[in-house]
PDB file of N, CA and C in Angstrom:
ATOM      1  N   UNK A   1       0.838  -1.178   0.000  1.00  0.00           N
ATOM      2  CA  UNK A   1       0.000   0.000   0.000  1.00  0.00           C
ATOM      3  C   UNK A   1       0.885   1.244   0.000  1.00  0.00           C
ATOM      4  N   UNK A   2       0.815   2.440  -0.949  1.00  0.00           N
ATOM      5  CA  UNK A   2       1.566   3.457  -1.132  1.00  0.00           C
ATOM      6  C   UNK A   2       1.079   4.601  -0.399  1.00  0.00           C
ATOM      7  N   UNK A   3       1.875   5.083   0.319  1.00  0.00           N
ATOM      8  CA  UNK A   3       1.606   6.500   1.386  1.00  0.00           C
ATOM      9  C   UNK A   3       0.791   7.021   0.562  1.00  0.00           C
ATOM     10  N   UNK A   4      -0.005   8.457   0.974  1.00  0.00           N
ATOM     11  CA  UNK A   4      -0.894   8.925   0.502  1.00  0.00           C
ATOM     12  C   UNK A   4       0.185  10.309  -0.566  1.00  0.00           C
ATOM     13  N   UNK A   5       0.329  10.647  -1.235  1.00  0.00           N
ATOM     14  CA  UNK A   5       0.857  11.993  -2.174  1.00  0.00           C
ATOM     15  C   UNK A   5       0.755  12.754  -1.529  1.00  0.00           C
ATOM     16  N   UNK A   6       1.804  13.641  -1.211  1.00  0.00           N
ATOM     17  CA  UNK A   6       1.836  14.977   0.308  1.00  0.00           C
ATOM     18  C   UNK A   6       1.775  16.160  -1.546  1.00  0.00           C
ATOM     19  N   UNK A   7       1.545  17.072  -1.129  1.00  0.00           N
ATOM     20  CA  UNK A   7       1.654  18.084  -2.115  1.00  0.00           C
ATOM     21  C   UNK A   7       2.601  19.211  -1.759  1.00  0.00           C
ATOM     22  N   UNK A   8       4.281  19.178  -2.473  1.00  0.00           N
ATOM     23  CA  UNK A   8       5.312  19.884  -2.850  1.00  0.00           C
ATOM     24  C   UNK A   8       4.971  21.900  -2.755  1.00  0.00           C
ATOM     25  N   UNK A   9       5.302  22.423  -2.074  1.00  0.00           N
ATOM     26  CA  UNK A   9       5.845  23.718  -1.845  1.00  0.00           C
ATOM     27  C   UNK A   9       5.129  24.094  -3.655  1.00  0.00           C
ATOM     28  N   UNK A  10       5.723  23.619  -4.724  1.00  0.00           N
ATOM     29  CA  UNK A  10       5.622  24.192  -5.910  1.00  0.00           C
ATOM     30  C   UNK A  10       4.333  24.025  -6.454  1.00  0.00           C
ATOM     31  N   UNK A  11       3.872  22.917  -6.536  1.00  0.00           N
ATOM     32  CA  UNK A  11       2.528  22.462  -6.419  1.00  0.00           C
ATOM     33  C   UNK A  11       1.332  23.317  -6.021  1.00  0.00           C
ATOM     34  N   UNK A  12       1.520  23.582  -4.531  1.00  0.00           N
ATOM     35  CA  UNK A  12       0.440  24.449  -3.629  1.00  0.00           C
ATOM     36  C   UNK A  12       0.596  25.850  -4.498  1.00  0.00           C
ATOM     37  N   UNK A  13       1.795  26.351  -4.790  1.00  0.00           N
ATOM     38  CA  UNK A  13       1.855  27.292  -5.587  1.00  0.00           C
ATOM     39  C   UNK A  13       1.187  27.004  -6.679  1.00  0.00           C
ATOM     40  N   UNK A  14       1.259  26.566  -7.994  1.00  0.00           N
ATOM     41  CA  UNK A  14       0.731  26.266  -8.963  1.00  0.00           C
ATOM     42  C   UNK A  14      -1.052  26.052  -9.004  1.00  0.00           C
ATOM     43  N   UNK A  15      -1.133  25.317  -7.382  1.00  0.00           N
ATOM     44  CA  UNK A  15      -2.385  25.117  -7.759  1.00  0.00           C
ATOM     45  C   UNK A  15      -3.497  26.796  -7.003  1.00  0.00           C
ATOM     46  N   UNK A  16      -2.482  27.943  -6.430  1.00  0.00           N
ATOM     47  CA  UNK A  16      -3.461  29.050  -6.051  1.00  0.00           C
ATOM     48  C   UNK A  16      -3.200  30.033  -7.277  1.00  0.00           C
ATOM     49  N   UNK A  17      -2.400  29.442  -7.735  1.00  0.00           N
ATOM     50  CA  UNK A  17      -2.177  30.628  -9.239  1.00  0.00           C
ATOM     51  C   UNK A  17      -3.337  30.225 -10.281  1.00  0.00           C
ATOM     52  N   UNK A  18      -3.665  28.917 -10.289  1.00  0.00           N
ATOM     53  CA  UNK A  18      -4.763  28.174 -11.226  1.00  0.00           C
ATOM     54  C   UNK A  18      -6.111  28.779 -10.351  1.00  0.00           C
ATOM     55  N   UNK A  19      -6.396  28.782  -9.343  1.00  0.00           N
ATOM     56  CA  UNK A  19      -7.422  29.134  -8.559  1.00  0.00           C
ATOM     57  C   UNK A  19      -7.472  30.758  -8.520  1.00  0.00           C
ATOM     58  N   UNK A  20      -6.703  31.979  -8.902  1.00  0.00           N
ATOM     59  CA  UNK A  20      -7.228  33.126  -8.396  1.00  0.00           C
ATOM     60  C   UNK A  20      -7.749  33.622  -9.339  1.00  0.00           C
ATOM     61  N   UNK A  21      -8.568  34.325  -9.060  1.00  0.00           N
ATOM     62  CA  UNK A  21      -8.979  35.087 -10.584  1.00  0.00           C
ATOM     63  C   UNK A  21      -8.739  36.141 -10.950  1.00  0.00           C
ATOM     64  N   UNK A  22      -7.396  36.493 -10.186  1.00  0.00           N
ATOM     65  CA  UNK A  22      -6.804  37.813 -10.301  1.00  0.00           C
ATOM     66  C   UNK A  22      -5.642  37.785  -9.980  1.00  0.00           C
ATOM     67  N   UNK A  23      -4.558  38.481 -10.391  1.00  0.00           N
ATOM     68  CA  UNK A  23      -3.483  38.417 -10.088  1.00  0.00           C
ATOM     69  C   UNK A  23      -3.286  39.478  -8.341  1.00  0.00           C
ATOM     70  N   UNK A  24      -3.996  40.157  -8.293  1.00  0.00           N
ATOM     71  CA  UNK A  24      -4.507  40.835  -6.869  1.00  0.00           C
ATOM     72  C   UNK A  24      -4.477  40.082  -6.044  1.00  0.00           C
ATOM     73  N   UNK A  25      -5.542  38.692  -6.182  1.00  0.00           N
ATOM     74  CA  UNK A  25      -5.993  37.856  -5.611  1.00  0.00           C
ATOM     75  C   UNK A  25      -4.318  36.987  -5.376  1.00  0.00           C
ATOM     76  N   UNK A  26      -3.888  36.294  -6.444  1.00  0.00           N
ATOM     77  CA  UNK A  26      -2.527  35.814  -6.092  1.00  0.00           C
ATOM     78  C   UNK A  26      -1.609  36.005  -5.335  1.00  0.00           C
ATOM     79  N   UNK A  27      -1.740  37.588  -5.496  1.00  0.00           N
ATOM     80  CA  UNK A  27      -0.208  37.895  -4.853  1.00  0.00           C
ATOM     81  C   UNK A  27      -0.858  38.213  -3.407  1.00  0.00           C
ATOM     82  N   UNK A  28      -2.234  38.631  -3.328  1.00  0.00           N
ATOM     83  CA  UNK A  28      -2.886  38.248  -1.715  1.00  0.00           C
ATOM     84  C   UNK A  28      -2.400  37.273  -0.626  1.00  0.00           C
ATOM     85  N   UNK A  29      -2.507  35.918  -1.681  1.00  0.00           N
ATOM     86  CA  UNK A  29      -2.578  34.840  -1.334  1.00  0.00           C
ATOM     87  C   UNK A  29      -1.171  34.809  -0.857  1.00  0.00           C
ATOM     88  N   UNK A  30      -0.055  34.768  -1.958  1.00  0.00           N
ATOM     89  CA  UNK A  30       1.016  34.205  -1.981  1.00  0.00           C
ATOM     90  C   UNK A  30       1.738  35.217  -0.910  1.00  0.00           C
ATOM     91  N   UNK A  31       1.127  36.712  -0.596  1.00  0.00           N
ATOM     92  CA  UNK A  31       2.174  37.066   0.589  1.00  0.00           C
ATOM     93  C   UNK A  31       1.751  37.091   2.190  1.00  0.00           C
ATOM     94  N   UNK A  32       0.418  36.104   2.285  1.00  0.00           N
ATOM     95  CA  UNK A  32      -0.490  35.616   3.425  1.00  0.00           C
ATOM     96  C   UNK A  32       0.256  34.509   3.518  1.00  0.00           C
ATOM     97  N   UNK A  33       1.253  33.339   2.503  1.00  0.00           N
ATOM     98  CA  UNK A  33       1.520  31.763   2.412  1.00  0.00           C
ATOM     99  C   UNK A  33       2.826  31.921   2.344  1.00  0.00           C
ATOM    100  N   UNK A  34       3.577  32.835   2.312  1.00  0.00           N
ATOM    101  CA  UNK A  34       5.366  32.833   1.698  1.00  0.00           C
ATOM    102  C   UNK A  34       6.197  32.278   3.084  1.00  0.00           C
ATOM    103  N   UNK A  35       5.766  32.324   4.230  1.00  0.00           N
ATOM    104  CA  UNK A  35       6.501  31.583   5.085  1.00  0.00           C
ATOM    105  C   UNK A  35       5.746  30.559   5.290  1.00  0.00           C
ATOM    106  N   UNK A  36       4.771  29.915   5.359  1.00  0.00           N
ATOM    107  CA  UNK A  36       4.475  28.815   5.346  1.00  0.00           C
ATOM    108  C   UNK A  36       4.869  28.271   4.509  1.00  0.00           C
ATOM    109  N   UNK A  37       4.645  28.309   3.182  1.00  0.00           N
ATOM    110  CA  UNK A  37       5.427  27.718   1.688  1.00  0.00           C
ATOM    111  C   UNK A  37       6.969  27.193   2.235  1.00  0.00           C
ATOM    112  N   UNK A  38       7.693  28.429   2.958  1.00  0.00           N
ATOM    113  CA  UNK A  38       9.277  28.369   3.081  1.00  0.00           C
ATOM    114  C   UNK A  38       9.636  26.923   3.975  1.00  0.00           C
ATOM    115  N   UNK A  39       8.578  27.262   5.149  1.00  0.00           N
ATOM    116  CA  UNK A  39       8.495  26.193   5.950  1.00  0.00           C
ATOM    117  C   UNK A  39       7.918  24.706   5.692  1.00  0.00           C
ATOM    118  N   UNK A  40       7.541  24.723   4.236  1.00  0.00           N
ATOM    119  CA  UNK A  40       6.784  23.774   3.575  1.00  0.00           C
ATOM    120  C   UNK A  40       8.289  23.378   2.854  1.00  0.00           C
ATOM    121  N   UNK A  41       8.947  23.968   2.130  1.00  0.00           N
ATOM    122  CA  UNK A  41      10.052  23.290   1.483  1.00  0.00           C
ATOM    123  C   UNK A  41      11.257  22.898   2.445  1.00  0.00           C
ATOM    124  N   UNK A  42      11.584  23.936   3.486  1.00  0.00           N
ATOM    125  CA  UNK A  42      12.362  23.243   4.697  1.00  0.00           C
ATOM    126  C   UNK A  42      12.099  22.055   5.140  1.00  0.00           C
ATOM    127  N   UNK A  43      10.682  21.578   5.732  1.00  0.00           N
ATOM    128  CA  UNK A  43      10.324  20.576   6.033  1.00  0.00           C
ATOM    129  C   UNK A  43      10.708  19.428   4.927  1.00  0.00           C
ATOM    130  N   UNK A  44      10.246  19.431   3.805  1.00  0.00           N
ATOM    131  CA  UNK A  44      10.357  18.584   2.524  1.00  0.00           C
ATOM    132  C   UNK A  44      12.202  18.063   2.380  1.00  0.00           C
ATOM    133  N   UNK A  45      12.546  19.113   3.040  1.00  0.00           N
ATOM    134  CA  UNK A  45      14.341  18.856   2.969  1.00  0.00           C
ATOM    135  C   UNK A  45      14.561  17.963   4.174  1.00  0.00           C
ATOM    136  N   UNK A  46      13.991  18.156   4.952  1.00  0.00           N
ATOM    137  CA  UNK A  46      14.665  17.638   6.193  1.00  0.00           C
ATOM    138  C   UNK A  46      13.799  16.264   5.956  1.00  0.00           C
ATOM    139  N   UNK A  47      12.930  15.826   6.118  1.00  0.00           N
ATOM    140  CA  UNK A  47      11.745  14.520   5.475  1.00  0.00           C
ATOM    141  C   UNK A  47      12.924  13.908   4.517  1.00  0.00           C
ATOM    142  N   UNK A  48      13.350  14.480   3.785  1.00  0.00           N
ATOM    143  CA  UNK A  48      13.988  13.744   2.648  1.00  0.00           C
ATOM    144  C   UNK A  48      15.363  12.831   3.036  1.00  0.00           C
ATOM    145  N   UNK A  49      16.199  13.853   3.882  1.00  0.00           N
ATOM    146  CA  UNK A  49      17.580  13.351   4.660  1.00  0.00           C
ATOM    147  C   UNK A  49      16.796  12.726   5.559  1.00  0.00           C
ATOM    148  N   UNK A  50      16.058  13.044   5.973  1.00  0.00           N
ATOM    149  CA  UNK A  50      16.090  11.868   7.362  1.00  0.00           C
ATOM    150  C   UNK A  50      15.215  10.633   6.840  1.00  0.00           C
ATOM    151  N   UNK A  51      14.760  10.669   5.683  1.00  0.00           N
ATOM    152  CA  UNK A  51      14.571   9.247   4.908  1.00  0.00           C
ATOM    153  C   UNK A  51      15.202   8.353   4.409  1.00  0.00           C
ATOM    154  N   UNK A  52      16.739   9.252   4.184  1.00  0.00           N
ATOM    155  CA  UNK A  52      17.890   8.810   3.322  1.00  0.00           C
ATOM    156  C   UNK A  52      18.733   8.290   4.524  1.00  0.00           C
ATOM    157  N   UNK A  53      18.439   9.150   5.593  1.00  0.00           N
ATOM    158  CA  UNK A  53      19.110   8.057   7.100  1.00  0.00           C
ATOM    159  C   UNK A  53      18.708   6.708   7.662  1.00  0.00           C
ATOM    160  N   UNK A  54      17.507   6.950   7.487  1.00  0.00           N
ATOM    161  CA  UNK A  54      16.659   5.318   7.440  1.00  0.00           C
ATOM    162  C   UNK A  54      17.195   4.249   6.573  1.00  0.00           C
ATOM    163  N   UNK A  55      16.942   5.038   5.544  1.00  0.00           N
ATOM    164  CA  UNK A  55      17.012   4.242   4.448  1.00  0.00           C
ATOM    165  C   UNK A  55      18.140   3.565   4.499  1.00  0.00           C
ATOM    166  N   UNK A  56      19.544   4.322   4.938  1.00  0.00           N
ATOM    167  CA  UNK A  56      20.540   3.720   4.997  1.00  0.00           C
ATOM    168  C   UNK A  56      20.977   2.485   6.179  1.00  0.00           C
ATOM    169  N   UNK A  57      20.600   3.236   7.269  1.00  0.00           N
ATOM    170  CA  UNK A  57      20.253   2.260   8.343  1.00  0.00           C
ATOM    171  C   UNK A  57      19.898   1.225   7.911  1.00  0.00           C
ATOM    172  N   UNK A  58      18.327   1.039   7.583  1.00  0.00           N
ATOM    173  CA  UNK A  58      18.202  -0.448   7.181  1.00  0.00           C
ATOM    174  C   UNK A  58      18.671  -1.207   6.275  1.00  0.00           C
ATOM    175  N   UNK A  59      19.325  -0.564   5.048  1.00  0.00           N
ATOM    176  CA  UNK A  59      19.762  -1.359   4.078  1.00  0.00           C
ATOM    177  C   UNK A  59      21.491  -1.022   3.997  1.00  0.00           C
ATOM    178  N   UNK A  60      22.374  -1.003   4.576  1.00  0.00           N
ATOM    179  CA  UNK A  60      23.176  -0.449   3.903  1.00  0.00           C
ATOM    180  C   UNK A  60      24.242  -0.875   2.614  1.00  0.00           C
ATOM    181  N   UNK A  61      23.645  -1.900   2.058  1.00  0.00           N
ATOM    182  CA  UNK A  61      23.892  -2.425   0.440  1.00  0.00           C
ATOM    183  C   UNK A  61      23.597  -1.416  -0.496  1.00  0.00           C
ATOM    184  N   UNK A  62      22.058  -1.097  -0.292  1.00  0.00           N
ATOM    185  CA  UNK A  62      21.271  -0.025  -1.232  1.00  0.00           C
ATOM    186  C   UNK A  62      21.813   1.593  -0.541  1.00  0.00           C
ATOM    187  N   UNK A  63      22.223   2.090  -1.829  1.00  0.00           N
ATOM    188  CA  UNK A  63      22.279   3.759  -1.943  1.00  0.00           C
ATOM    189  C   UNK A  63      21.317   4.280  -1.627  1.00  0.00           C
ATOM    190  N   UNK A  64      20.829   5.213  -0.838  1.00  0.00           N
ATOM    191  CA  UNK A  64      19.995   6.499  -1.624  1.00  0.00           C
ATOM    192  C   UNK A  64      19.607   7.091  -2.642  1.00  0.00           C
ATOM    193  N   UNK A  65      18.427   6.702  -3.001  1.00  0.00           N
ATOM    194  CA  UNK A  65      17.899   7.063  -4.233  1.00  0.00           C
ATOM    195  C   UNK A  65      17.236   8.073  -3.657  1.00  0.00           C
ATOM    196  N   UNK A  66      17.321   9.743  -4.372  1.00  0.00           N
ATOM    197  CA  UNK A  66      16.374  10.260  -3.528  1.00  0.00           C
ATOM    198  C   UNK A  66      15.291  10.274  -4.647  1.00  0.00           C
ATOM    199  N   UNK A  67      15.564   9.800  -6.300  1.00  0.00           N
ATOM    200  CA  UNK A  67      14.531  10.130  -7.069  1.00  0.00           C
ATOM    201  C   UNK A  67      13.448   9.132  -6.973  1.00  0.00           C
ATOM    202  N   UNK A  68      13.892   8.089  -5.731  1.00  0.00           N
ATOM    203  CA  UNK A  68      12.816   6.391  -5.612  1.00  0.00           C
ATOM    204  C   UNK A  68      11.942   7.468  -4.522  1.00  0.00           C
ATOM    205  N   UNK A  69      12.502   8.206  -3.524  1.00  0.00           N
ATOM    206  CA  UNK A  69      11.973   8.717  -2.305  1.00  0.00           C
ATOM    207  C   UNK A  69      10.856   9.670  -3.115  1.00  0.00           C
ATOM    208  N   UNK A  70      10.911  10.360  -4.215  1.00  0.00           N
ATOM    209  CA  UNK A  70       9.874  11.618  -4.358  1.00  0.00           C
ATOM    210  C   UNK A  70       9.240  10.788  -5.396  1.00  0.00           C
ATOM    211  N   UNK A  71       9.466   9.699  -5.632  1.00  0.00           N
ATOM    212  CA  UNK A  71       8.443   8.729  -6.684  1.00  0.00           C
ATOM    213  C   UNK A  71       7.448   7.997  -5.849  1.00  0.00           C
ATOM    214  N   UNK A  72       7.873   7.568  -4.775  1.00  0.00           N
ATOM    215  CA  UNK A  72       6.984   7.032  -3.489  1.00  0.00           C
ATOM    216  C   UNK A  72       5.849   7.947  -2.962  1.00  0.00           C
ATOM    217  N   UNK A  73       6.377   9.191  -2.700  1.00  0.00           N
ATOM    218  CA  UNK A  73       5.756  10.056  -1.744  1.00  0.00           C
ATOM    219  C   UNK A  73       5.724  11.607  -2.557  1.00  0.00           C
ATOM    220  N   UNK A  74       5.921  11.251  -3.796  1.00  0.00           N
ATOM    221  CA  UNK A  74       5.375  12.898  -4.255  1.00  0.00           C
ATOM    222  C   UNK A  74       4.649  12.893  -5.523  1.00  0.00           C
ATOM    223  N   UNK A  75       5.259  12.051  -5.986  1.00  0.00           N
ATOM    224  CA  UNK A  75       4.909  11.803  -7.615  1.00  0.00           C
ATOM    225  C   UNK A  75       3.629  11.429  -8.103  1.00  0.00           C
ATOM    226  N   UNK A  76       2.790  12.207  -9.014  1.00  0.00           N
ATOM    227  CA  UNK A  76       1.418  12.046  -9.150  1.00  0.00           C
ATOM    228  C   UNK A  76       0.624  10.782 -10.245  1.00  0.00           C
ATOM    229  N   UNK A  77       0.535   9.935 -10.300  1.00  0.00           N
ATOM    230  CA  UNK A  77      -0.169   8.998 -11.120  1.00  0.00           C
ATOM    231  C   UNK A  77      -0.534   9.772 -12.915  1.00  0.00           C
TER     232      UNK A  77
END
């Protein structure tokens, strides 16, 4: 069973730029969300290394893939 798709810093962006109906409205949005966003891609960094610490832990034959890690848990169907 595959984790549920978290939605990427760039994404949330993309998807309030598709949603405003104004560029007013956007840049509303986007300077109400610019530290959350920041704190949205910080988080996404640190999630990622400390997956790649696991990861290593349990296997240490297998490398770090980080492009297997955002195919698992980011990547959209």
């Amino acid at each position: 069973m595959n984790p549920k798709k978290k939605q990427t810093p760039l994404e949330l962006l993309h998807q309030a730029y598709k949603d405003s109906p104004n560029a007013v409205d956007f840049c509303n949005w986007y300077s109400l969300n610019r530290i959350a966003l920041k704190d949205a891609e910080r988080q996404l960094i640190i999630e990622t290394y400390d997956a790649a610490i696991e990861d290593a832990e349990m296997d240490l034959e297998r490398v770090f893939n980080g492009v297997e890690y955002w195919t698992i848990f980011y990547k959209k169907p």
